[in-house]
PDB file of N, CA and C in Angstrom:
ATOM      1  N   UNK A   1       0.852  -1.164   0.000  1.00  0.00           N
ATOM      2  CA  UNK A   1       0.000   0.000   0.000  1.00  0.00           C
ATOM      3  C   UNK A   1       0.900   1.229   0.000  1.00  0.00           C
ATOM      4  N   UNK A   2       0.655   2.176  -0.961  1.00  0.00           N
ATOM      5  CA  UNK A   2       1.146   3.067  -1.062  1.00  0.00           C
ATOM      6  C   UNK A   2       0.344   4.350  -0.503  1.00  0.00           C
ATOM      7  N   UNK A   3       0.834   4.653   0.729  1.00  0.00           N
ATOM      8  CA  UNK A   3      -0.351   6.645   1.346  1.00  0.00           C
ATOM      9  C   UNK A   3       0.687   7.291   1.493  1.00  0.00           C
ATOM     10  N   UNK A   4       0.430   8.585   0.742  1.00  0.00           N
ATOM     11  CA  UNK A   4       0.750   9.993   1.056  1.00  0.00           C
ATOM     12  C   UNK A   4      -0.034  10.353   2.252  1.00  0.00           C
ATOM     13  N   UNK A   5       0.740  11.175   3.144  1.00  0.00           N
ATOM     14  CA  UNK A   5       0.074  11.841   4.103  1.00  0.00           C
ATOM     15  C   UNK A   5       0.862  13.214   3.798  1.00  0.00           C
ATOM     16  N   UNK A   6      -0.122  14.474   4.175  1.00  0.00           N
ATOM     17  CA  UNK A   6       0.250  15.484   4.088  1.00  0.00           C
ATOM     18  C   UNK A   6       0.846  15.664   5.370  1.00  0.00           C
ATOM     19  N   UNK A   7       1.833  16.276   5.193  1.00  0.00           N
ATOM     20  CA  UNK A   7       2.608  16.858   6.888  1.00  0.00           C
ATOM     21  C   UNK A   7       1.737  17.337   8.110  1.00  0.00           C
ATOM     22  N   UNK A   8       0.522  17.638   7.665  1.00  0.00           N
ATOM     23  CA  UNK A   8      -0.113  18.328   9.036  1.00  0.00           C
ATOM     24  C   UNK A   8      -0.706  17.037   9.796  1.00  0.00           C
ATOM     25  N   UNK A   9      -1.033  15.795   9.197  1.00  0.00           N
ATOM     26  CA  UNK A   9      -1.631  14.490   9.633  1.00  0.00           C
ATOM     27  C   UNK A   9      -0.528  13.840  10.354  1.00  0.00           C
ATOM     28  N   UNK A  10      -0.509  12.918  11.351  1.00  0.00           N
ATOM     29  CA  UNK A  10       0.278  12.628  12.136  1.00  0.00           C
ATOM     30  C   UNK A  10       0.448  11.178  11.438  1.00  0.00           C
ATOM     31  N   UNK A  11       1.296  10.125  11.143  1.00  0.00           N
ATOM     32  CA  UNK A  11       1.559   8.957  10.519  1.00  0.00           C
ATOM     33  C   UNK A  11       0.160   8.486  11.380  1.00  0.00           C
ATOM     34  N   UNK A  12       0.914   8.126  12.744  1.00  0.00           N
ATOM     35  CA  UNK A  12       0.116   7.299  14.067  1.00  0.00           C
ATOM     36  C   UNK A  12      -1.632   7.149  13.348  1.00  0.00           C
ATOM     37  N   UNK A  13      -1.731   8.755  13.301  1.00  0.00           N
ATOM     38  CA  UNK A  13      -3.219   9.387  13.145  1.00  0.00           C
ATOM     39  C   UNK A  13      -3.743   8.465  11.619  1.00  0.00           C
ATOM     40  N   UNK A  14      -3.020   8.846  10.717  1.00  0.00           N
ATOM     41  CA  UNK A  14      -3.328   8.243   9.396  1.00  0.00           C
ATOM     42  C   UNK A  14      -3.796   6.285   9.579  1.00  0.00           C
ATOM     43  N   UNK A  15      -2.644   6.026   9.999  1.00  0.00           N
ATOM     44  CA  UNK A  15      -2.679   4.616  10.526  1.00  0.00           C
ATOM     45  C   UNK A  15      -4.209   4.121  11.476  1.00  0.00           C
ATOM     46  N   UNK A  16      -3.877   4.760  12.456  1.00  0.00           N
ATOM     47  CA  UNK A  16      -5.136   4.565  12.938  1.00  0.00           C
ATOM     48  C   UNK A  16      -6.486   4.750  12.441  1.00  0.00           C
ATOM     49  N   UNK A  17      -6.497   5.873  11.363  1.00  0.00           N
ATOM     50  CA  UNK A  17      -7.979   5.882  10.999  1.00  0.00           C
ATOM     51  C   UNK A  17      -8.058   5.181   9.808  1.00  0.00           C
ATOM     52  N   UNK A  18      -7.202   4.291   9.031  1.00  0.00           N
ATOM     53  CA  UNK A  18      -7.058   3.332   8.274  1.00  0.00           C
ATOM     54  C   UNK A  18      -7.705   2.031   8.894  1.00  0.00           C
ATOM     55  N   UNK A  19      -7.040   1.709   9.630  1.00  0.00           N
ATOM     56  CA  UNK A  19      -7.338   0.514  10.712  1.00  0.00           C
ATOM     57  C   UNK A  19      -8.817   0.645  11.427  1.00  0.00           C
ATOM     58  N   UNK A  20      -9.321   1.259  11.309  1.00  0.00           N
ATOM     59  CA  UNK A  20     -10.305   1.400  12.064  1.00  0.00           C
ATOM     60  C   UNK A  20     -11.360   1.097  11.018  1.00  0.00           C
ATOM     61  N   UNK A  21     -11.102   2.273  10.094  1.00  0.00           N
ATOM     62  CA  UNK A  21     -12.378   1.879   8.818  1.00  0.00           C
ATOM     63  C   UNK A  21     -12.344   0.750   8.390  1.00  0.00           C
ATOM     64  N   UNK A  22     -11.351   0.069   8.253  1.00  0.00           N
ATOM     65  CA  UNK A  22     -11.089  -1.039   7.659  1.00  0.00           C
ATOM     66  C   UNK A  22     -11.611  -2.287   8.402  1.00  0.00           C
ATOM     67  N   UNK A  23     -11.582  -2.199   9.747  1.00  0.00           N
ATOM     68  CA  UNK A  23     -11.925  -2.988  10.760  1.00  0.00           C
ATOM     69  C   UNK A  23     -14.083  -2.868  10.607  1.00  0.00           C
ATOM     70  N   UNK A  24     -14.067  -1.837  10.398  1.00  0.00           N
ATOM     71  CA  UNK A  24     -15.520  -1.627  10.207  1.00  0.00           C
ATOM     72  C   UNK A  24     -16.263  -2.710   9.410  1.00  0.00           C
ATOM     73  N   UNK A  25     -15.257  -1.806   7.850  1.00  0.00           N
ATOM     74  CA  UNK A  25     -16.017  -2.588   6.470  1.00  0.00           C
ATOM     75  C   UNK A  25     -15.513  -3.954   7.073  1.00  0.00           C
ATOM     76  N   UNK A  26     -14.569  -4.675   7.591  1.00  0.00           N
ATOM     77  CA  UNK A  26     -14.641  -6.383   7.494  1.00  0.00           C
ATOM     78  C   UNK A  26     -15.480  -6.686   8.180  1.00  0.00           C
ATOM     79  N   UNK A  27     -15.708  -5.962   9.405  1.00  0.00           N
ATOM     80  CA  UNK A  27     -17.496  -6.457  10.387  1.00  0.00           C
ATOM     81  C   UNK A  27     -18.464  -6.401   9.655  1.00  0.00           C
ATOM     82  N   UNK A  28     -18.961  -5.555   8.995  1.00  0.00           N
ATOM     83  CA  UNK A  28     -20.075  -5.093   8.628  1.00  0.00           C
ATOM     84  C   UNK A  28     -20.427  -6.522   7.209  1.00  0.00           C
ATOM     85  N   UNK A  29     -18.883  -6.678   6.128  1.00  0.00           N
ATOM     86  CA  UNK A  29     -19.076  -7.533   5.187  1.00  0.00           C
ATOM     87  C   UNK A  29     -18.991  -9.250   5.854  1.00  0.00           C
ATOM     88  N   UNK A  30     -18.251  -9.515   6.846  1.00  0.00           N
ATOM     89  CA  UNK A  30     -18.643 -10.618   7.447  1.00  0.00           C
ATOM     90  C   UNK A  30     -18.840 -10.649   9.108  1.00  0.00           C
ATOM     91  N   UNK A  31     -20.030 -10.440   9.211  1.00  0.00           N
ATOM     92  CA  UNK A  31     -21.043 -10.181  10.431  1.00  0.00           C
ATOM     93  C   UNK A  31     -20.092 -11.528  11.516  1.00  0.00           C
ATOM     94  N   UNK A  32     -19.609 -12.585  11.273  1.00  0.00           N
ATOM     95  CA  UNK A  32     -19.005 -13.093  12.280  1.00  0.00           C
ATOM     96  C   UNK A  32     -17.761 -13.212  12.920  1.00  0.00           C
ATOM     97  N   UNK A  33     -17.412 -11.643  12.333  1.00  0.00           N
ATOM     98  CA  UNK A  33     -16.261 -11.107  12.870  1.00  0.00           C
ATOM     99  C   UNK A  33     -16.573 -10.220  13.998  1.00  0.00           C
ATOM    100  N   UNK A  34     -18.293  -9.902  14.282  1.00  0.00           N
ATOM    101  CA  UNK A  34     -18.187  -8.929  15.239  1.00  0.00           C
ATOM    102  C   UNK A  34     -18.447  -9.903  16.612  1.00  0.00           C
ATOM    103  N   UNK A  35     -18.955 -10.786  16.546  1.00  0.00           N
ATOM    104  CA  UNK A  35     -18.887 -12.460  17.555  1.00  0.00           C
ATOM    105  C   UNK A  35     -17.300 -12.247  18.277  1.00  0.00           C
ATOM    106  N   UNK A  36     -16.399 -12.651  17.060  1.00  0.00           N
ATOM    107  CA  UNK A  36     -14.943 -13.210  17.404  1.00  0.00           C
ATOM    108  C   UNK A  36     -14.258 -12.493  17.732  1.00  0.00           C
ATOM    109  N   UNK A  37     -14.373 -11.199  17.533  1.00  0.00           N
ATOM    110  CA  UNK A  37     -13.672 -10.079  17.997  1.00  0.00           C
ATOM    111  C   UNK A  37     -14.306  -9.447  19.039  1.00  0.00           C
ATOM    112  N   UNK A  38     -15.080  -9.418  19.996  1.00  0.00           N
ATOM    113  CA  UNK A  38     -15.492  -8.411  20.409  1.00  0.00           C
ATOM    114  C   UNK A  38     -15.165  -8.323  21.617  1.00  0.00           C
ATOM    115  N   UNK A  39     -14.948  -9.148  22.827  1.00  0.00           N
ATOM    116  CA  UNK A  39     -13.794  -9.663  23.725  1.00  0.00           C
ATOM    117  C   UNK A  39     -12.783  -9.283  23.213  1.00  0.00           C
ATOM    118  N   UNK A  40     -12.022  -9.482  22.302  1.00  0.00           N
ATOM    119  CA  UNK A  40     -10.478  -9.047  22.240  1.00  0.00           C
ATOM    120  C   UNK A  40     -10.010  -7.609  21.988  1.00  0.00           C
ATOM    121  N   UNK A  41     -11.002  -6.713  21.748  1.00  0.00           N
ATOM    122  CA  UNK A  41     -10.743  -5.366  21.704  1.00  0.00           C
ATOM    123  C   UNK A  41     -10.464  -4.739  20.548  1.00  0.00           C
ATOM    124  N   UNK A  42     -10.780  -5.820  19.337  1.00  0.00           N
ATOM    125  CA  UNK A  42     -10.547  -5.334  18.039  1.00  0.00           C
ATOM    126  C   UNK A  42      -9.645  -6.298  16.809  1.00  0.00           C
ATOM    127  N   UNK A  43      -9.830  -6.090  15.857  1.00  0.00           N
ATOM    128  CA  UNK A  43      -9.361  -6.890  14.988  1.00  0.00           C
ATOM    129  C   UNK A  43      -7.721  -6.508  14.584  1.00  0.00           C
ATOM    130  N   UNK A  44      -7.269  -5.977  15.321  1.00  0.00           N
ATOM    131  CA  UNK A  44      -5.957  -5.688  14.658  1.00  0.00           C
ATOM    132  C   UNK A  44      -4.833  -5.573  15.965  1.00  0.00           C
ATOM    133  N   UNK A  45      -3.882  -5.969  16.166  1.00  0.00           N
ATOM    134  CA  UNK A  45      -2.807  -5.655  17.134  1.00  0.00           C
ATOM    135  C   UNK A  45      -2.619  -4.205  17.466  1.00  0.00           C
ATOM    136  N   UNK A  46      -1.961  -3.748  18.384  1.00  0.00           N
ATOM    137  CA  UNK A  46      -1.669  -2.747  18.618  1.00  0.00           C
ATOM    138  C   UNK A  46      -0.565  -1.658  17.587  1.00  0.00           C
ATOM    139  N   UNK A  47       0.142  -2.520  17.469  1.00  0.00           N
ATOM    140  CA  UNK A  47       1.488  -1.840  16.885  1.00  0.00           C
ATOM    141  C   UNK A  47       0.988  -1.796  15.153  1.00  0.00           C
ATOM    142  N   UNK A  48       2.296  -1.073  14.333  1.00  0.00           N
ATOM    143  CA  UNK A  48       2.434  -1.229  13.174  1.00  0.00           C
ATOM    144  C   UNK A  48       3.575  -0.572  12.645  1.00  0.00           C
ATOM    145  N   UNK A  49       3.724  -0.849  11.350  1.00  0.00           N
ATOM    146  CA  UNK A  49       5.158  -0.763  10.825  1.00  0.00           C
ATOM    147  C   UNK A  49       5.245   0.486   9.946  1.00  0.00           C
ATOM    148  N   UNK A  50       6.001   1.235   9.864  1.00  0.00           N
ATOM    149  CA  UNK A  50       5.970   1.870   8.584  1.00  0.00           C
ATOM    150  C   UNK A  50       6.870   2.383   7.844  1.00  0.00           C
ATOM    151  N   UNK A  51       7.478   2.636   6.674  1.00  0.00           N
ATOM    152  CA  UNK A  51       8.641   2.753   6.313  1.00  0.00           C
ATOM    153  C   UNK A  51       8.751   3.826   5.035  1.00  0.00           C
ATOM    154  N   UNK A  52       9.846   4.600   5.418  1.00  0.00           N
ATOM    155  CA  UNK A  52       9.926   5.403   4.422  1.00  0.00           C
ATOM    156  C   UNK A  52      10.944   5.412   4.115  1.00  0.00           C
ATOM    157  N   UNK A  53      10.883   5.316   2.764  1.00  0.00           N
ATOM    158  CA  UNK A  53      12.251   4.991   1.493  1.00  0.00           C
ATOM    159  C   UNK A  53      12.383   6.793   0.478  1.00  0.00           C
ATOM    160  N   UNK A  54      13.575   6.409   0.074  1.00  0.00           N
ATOM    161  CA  UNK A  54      13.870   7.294  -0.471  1.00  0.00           C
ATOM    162  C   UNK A  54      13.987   6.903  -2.198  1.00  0.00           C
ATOM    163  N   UNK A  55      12.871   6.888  -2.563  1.00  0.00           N
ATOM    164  CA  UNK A  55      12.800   6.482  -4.009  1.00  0.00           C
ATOM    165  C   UNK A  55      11.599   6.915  -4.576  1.00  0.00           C
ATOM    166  N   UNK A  56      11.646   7.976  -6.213  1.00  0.00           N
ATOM    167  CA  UNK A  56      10.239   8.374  -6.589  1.00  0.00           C
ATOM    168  C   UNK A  56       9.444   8.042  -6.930  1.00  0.00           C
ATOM    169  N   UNK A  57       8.650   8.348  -7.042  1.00  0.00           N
ATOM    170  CA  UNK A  57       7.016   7.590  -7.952  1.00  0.00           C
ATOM    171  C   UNK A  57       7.397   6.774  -8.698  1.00  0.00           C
ATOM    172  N   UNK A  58       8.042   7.011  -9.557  1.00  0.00           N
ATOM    173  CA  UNK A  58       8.263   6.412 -10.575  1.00  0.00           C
ATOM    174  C   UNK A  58       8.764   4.948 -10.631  1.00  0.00           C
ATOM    175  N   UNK A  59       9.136   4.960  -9.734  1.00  0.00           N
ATOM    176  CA  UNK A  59       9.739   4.060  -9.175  1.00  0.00           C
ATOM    177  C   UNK A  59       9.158   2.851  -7.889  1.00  0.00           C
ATOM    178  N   UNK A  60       8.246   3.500  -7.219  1.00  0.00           N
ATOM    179  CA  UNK A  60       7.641   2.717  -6.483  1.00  0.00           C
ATOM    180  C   UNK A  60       6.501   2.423  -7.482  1.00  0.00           C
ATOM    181  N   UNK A  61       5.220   3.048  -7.799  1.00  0.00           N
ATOM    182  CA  UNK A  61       4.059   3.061  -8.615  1.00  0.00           C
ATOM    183  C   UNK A  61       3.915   1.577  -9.198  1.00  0.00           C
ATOM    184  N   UNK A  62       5.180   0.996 -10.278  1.00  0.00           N
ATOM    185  CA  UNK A  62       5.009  -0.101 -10.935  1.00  0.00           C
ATOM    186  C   UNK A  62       5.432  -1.399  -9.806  1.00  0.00           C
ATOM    187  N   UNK A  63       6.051  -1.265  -8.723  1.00  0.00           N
ATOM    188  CA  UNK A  63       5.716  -2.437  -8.253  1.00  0.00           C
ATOM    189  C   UNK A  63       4.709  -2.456  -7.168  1.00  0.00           C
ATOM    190  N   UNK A  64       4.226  -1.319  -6.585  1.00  0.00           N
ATOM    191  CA  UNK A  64       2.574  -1.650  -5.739  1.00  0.00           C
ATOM    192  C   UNK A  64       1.449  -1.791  -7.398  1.00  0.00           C
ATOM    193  N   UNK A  65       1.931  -1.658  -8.433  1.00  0.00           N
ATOM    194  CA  UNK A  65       0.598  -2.456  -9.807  1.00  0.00           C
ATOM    195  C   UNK A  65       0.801  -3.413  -9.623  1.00  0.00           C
ATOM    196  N   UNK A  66       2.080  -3.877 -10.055  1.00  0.00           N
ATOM    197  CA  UNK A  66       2.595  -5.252  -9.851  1.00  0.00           C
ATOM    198  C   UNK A  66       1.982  -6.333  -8.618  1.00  0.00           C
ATOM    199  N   UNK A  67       2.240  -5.526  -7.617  1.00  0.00           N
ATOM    200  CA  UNK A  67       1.136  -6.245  -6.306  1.00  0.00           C
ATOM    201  C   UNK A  67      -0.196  -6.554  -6.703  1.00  0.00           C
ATOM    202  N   UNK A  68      -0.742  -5.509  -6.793  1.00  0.00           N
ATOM    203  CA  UNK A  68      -2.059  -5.474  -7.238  1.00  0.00           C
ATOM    204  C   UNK A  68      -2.818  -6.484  -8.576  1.00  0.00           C
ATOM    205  N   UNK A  69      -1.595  -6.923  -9.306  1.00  0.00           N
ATOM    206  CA  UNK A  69      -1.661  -7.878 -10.464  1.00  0.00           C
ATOM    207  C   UNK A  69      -1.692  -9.108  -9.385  1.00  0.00           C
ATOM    208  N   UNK A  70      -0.885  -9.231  -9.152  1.00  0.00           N
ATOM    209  CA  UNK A  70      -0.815 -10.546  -7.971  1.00  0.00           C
ATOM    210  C   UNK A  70      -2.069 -10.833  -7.176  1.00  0.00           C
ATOM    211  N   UNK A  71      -2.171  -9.947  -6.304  1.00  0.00           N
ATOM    212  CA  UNK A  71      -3.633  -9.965  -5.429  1.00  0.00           C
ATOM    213  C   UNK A  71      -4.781  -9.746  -6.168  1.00  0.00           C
ATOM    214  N   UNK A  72      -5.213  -9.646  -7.268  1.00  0.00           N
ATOM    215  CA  UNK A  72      -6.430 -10.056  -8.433  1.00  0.00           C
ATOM    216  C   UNK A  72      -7.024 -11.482  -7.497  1.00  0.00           C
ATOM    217  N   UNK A  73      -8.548 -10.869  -7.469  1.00  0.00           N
ATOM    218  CA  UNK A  73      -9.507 -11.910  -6.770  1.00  0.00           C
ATOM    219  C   UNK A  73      -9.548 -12.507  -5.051  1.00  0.00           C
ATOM    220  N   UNK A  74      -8.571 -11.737  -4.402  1.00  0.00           N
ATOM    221  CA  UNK A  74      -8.770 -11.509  -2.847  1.00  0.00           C
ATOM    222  C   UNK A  74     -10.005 -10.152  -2.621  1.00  0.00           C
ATOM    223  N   UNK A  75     -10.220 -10.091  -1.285  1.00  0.00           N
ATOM    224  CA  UNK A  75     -10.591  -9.244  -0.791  1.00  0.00           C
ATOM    225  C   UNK A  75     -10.858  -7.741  -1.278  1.00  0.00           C
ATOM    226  N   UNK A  76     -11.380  -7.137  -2.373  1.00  0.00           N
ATOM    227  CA  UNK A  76     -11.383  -5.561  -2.273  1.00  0.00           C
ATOM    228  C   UNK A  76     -12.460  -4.989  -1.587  1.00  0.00           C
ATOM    229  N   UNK A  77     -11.558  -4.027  -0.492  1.00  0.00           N
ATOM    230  CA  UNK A  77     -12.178  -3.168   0.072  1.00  0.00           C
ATOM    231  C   UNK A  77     -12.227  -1.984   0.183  1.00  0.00           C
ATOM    232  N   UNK A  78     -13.446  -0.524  -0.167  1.00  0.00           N
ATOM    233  CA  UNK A  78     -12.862   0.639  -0.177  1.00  0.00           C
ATOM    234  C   UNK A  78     -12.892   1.498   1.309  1.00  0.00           C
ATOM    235  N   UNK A  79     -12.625   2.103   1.381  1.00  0.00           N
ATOM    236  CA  UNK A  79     -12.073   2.724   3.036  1.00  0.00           C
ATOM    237  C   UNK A  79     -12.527   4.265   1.775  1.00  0.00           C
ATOM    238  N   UNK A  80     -14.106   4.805   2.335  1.00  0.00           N
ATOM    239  CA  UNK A  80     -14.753   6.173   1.786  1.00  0.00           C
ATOM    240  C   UNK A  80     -15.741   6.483   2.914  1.00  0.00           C
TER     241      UNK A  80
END
């Protein structure tokens, strides 16, 4: 996954409201995730990773397609 965040958004902040929507749409599309999760405080661990490289568009762009060629017929979900 490739996100721009503008400088005034905090990574943490971005992350978190990623994770969250995302946690939504998978409850909402399979209802027996809100059963299995709901004792544990949520569908996702605490922590997360994130990494910033020093390389341009141009350059990243064709291998997150490339991903996206790969992952054809999993899961799409939009986070709107």
């Amino acid at each position: 996954m490739v996100v721009v965040i503008p400088p005034r958004i905090g990574v943490a902040d971005a992350i978190r409201f990623i994770k969250t929507q995302l946690a939504k749409k998978l409850k909402a599309k399979f209802p027996f995730m809100q059963k299995s999760y709901a004792r544990e405080g949520g569908i996702w661990s605490i922590g997360y990773c994130v990494s910033c490289i020093d390389l341009n568009e141009k350059e990243i762009l064709p291998y997150v397609e490339h991903q996206e060629k790969e992952d054809k017929g999993q899961l799409q979900l939009t986070l709107s």
